[in-house]
Protein backbone atom coordinates (compact mmCIF):
# COMPACT_ATOMS: atom_id res chain seq x y z
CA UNK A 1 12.35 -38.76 -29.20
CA UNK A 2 10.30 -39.65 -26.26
CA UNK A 3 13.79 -40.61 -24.21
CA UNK A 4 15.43 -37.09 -25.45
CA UNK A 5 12.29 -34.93 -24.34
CA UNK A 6 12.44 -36.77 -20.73
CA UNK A 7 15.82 -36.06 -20.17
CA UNK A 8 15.61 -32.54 -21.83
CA UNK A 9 12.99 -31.92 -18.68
CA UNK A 10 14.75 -33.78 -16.14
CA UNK A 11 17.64 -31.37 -16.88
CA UNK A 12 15.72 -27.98 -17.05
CA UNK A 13 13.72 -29.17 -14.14
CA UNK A 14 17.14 -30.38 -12.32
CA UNK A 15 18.31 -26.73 -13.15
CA UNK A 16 15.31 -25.20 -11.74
CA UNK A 17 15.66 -27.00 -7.94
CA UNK A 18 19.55 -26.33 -7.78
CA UNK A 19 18.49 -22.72 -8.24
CA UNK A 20 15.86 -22.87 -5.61
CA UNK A 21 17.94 -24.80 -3.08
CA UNK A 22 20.56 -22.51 -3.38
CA UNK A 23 18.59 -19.69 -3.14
CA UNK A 24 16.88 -21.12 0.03
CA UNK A 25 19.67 -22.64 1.92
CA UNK A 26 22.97 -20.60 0.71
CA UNK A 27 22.22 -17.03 -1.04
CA UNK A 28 19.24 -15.51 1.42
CA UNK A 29 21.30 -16.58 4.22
CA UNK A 30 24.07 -15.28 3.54
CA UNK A 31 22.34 -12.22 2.18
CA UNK A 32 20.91 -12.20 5.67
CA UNK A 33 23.64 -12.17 7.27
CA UNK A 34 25.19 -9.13 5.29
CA UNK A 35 25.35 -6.18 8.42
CA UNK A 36 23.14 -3.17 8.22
CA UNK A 37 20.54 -5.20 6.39
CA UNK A 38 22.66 -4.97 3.68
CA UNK A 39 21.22 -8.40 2.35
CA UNK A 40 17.59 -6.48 1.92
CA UNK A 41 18.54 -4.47 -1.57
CA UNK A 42 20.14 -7.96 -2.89
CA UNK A 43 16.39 -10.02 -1.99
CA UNK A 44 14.49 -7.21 -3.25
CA UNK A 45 16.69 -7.12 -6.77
CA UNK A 46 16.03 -11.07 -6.72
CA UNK A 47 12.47 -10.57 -6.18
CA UNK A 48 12.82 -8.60 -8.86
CA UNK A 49 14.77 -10.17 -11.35
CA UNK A 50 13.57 -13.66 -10.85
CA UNK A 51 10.00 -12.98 -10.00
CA UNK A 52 9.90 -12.19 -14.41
CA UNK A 53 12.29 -15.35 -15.35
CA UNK A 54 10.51 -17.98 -13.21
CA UNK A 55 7.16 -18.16 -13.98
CA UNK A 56 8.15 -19.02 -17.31
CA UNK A 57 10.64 -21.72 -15.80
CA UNK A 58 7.86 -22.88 -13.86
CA UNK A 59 5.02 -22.99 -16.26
CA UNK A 60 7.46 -24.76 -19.19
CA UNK A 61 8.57 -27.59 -16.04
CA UNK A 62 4.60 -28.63 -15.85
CA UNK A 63 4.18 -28.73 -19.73
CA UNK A 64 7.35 -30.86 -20.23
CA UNK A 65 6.92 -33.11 -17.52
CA UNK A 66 3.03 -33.58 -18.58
CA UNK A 67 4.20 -33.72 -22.29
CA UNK A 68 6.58 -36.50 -21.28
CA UNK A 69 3.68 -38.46 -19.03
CA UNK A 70 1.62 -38.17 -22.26
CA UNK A 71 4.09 -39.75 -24.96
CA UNK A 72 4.98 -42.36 -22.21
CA UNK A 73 1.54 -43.28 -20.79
CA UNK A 74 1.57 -47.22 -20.49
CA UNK A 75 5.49 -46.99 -19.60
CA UNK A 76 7.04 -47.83 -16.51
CA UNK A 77 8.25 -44.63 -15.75
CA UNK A 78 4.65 -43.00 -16.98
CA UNK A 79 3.36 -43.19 -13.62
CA UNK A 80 6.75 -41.42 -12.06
CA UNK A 81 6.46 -38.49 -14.79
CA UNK A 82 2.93 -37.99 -14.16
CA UNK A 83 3.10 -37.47 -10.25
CA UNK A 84 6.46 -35.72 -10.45
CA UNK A 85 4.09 -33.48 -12.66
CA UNK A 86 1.53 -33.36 -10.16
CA UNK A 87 4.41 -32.10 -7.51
CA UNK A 88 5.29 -29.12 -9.78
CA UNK A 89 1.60 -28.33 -10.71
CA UNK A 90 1.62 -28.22 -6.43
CA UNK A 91 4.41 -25.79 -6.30
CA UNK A 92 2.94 -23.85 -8.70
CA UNK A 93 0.00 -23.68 -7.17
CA UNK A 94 1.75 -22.65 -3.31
CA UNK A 95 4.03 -20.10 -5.32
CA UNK A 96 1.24 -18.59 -6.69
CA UNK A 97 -1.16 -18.28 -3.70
CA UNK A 98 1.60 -17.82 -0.92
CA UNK A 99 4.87 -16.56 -2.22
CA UNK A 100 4.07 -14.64 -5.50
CA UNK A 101 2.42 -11.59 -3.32
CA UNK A 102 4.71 -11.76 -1.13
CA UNK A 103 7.48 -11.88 -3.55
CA UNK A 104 5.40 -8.81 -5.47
CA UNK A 105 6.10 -6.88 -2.32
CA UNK A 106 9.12 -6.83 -1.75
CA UNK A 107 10.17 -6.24 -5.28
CA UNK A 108 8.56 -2.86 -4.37
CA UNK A 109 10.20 -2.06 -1.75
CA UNK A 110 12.89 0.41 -1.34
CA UNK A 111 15.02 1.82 1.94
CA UNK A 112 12.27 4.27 2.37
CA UNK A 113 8.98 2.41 1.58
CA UNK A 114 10.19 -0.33 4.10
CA UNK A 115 6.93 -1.65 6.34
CA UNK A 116 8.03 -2.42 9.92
CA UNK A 117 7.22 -5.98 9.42
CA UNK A 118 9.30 -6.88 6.63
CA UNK A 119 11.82 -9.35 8.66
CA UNK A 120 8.41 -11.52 9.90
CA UNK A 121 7.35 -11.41 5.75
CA UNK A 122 11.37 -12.50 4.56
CA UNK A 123 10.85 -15.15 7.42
CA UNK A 124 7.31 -16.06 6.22
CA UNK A 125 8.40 -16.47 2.38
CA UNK A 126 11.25 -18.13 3.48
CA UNK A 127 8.97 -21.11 4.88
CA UNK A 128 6.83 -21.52 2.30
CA UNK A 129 10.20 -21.57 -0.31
CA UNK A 130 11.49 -24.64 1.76
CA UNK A 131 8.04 -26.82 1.31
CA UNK A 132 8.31 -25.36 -2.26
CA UNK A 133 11.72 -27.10 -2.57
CA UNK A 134 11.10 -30.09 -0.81
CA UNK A 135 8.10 -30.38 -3.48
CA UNK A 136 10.63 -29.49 -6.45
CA UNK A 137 13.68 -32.15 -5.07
CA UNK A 138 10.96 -34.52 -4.90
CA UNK A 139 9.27 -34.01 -8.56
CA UNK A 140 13.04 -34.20 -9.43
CA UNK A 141 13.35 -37.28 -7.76
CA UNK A 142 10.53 -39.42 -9.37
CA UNK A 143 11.40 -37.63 -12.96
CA UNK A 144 14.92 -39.56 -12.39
CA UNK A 145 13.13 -42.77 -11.42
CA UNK A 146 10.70 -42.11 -14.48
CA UNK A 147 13.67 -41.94 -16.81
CA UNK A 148 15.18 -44.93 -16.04
């Protein structure tokens, strides 16, 4: 059981980063590249959309990895689970103090309510969601090496 529920996690966690990298290194630049700021209505649905589905994604990630670093403790791959853990508790913690009000924002915003700064705010959420996915890739990383 303990070998299905790692590799249950490593899989929705796996999920969870290939979403997040693409969203930070293929769909908001494309979307930014849209002309008009046609990308804006597309970032503000996703802010939208995922801003409901992945807190729950999130949230589940920590309680399966620390689930798995329980039922493992004294393993070899204990230690791996328990600081990949650690990463996404991190990330949690950074999308919660830097990118969730951001994110709240924009899923506000429409055409009309625009503030003049919201390029420098897309820019700003954009650097915190690459240390957020260098966290995730390497939580990812050392569930793999946990699983093993």
């Amino acid at each position: 059981m303990q070998d299905a529920l790692a590799v249950a996690t490593v899989v929705i966690v796996g999920v969870m980063v290939g979403v997040e990298f693409a969203v930070a290194f293929f769909v908001n630049p494309i979307f930014d590249r849209l002309p008009n700021d046609g990308g804006l209505d597309a970032r503000t649905d996703g802010a939208r959309v995922l801003g409901k589905v992945m807190p729950f994604w999130y949230i589940g990630s920590v309680v399966l990895g620390a689930a798995v670093t329980a039922l493992t403790w004294g393993d070899a791959g204990a230690r791996a689970f328990g600081t990949a853990t650690a990463l996404l508790v991190l990330s949690v913690l950074l999308s919660i103090t830097l990118l969730v009000p951001i994110n709240s924002r924009v899923a506000r915003w429409t055409r009309e309510s625009l503030p003049a700064d919201w390029k420098q705010q897309m820019r700003r959420w954009d650097r915190f969601h690459f240390v957020r996915v260098a966290l995730l890739i390497a939580a990812l990383a050392l569930m793999v090496i946990g699983v093993r």
